[in-house]
Structures are given as C-alpha cells and as structure tokens.
Protein backbone atom coordinates (compact mmCIF):
# COMPACT_ATOMS: atom_id res chain seq x y z
CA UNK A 1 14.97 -119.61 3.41
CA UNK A 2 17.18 -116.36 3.87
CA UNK A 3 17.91 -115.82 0.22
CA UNK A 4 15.44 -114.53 -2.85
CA UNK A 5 13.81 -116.41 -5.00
CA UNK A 6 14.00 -115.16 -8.24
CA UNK A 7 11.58 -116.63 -11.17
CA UNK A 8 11.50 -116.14 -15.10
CA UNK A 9 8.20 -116.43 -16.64
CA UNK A 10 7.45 -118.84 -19.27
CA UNK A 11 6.32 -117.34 -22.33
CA UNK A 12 4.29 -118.50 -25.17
CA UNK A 13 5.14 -115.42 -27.51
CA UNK A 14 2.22 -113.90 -27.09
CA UNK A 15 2.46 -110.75 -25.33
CA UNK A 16 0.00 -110.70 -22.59
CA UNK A 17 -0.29 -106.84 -20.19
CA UNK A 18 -0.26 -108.12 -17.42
CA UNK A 19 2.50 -110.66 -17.62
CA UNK A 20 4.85 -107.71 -19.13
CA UNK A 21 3.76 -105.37 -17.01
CA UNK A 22 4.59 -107.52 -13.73
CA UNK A 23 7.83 -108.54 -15.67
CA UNK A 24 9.12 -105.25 -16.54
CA UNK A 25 8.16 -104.04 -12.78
CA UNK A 26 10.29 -106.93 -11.14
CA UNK A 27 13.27 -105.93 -13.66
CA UNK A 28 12.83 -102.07 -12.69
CA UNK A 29 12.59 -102.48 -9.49
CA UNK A 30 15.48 -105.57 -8.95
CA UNK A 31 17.60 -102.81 -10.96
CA UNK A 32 16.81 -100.15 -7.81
CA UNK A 33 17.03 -103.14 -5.21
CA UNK A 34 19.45 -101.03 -3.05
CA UNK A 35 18.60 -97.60 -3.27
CA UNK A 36 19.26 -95.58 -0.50
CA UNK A 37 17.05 -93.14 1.15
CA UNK A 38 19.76 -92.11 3.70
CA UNK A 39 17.17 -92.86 6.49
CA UNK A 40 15.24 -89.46 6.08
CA UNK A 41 11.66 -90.32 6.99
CA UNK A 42 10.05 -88.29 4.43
CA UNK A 43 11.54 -90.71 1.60
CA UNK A 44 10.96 -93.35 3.53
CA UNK A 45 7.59 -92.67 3.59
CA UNK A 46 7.04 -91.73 -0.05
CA UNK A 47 8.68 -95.11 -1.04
CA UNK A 48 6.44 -97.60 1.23
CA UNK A 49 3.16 -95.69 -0.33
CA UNK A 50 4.64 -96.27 -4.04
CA UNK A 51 5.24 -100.14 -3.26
CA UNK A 52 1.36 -100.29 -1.11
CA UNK A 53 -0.03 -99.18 -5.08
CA UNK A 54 2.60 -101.77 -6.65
CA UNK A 55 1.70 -104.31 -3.62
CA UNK A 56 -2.42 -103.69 -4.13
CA UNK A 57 -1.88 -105.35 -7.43
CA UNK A 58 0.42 -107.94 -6.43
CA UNK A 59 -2.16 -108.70 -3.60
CA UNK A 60 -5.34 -108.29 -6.21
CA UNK A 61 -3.23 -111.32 -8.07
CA UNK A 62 -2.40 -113.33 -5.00
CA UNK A 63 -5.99 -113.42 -4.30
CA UNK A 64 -7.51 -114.09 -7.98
CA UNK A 65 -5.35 -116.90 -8.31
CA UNK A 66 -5.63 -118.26 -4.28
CA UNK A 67 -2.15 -118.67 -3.98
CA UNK A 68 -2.10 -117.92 -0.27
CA UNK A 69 -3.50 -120.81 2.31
CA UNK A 70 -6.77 -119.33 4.15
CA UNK A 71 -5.52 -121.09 7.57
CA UNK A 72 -2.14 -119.10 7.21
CA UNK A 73 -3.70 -115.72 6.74
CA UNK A 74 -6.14 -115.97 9.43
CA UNK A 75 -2.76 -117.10 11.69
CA UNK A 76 -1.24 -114.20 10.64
CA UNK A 77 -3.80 -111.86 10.63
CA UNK A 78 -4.37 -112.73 14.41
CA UNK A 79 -1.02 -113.18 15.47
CA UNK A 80 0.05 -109.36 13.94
CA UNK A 81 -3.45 -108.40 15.54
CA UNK A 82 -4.78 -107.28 12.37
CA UNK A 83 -8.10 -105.94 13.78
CA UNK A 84 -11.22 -105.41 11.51
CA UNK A 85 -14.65 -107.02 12.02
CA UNK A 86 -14.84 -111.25 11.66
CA UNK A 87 -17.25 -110.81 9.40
CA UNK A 88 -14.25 -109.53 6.78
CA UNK A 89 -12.45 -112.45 5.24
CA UNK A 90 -8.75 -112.37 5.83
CA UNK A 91 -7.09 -111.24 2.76
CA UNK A 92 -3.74 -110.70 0.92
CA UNK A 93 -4.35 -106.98 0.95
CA UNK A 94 -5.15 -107.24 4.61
CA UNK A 95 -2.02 -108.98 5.84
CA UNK A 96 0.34 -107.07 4.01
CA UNK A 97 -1.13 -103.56 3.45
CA UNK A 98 -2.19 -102.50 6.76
CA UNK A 99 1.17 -103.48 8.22
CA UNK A 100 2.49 -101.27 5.67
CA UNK A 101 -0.02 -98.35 6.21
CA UNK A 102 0.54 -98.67 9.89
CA UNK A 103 4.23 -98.08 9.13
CA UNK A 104 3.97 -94.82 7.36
CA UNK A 105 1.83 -94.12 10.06
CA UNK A 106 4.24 -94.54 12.57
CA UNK A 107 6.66 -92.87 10.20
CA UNK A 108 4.41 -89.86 9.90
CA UNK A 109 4.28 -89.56 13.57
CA UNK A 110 7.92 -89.63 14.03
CA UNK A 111 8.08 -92.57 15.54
C-alpha cells in the first residue's frame, strides 16, 4: 500500500460544514502537496503545528465515528512507547499527535 488513497465524498446536495469544510481542506492542501520548506527547521516546525490543529480535528472525527480498531491503537501506542497513565484510553489524538509534538520538539532542540 505505497500509493494514496484518494476519496470523493458522496453528496446529497445539501451542504453540510463539516463535510465542505474537510473537502475544501483536502483540495487546499492536495494543491500544496509538495511545498518546499528548503529544510530550514523553523518552517518545518511552523508547518507540523498547523497540520497537529488540522490533525486534532481529523483525530476528533476518527474517534466520533470509531473508525480506528482499539487493539491496533493500544499496539501502537506501546510499540512507539507512547507513555501516559493506563488509566487513559488509547486514542487517535494520542497516537498521532504526540509523535508529532515530540517532533517539533526535537526540531526545537536542534536535533
């Protein structure tokens, strides 16, 4: 599975927010798909936190709807040694936004 996977919604003719608003994202940002940020950390790192406020709602959605399995969070969440007490359920937001906030730490740092 090395390719994207690219879907249309299906509309009904009603306009709906939040199916426009996710639709016109994906078109804006396919449109800027290869930008180029010449490497310079400082872009880097004001790009990855505009996509963690695009990916909170993405991840918000992913979890309303349960469209991730439990089992393969929890794997993943241990396996990328995603610490945070067991008594916090494993999460959309938690698998893929503290990776991300852990790289613009690391980018911060100069690392």
């Amino acid at each position: 599975m090395g390719g994207s996977v690219h879907m249309e919604p299906m509309t009904t003719g009603i306009e709906k927010p939040q199916i426009k608003a996710f639709t016109e994202a994906a078109a804006l940002m396919r449109g800027e798909r290869y930008w180029d940020h010449a490497g310079r950390p400082d872009e880097i790192v004001e790009f990855l936190e505009a996509l963690g406020g695009a990916l909170a709602e993405v991840c918000y959605q992913l979890a309303r709807y349960g469209v991730l399995n439990q089992a393969a969070m929890d794997a993943y969440r241990e396996v990328a040694r995603i610490r945070f007490p067991a008594a916090i359920p494993t999460s959309a937001e938690m698998i893929l936004l503290v990776p991300l906030q852990k790289k613009i730490e690391r980018l911060r740092a100069g690392e």
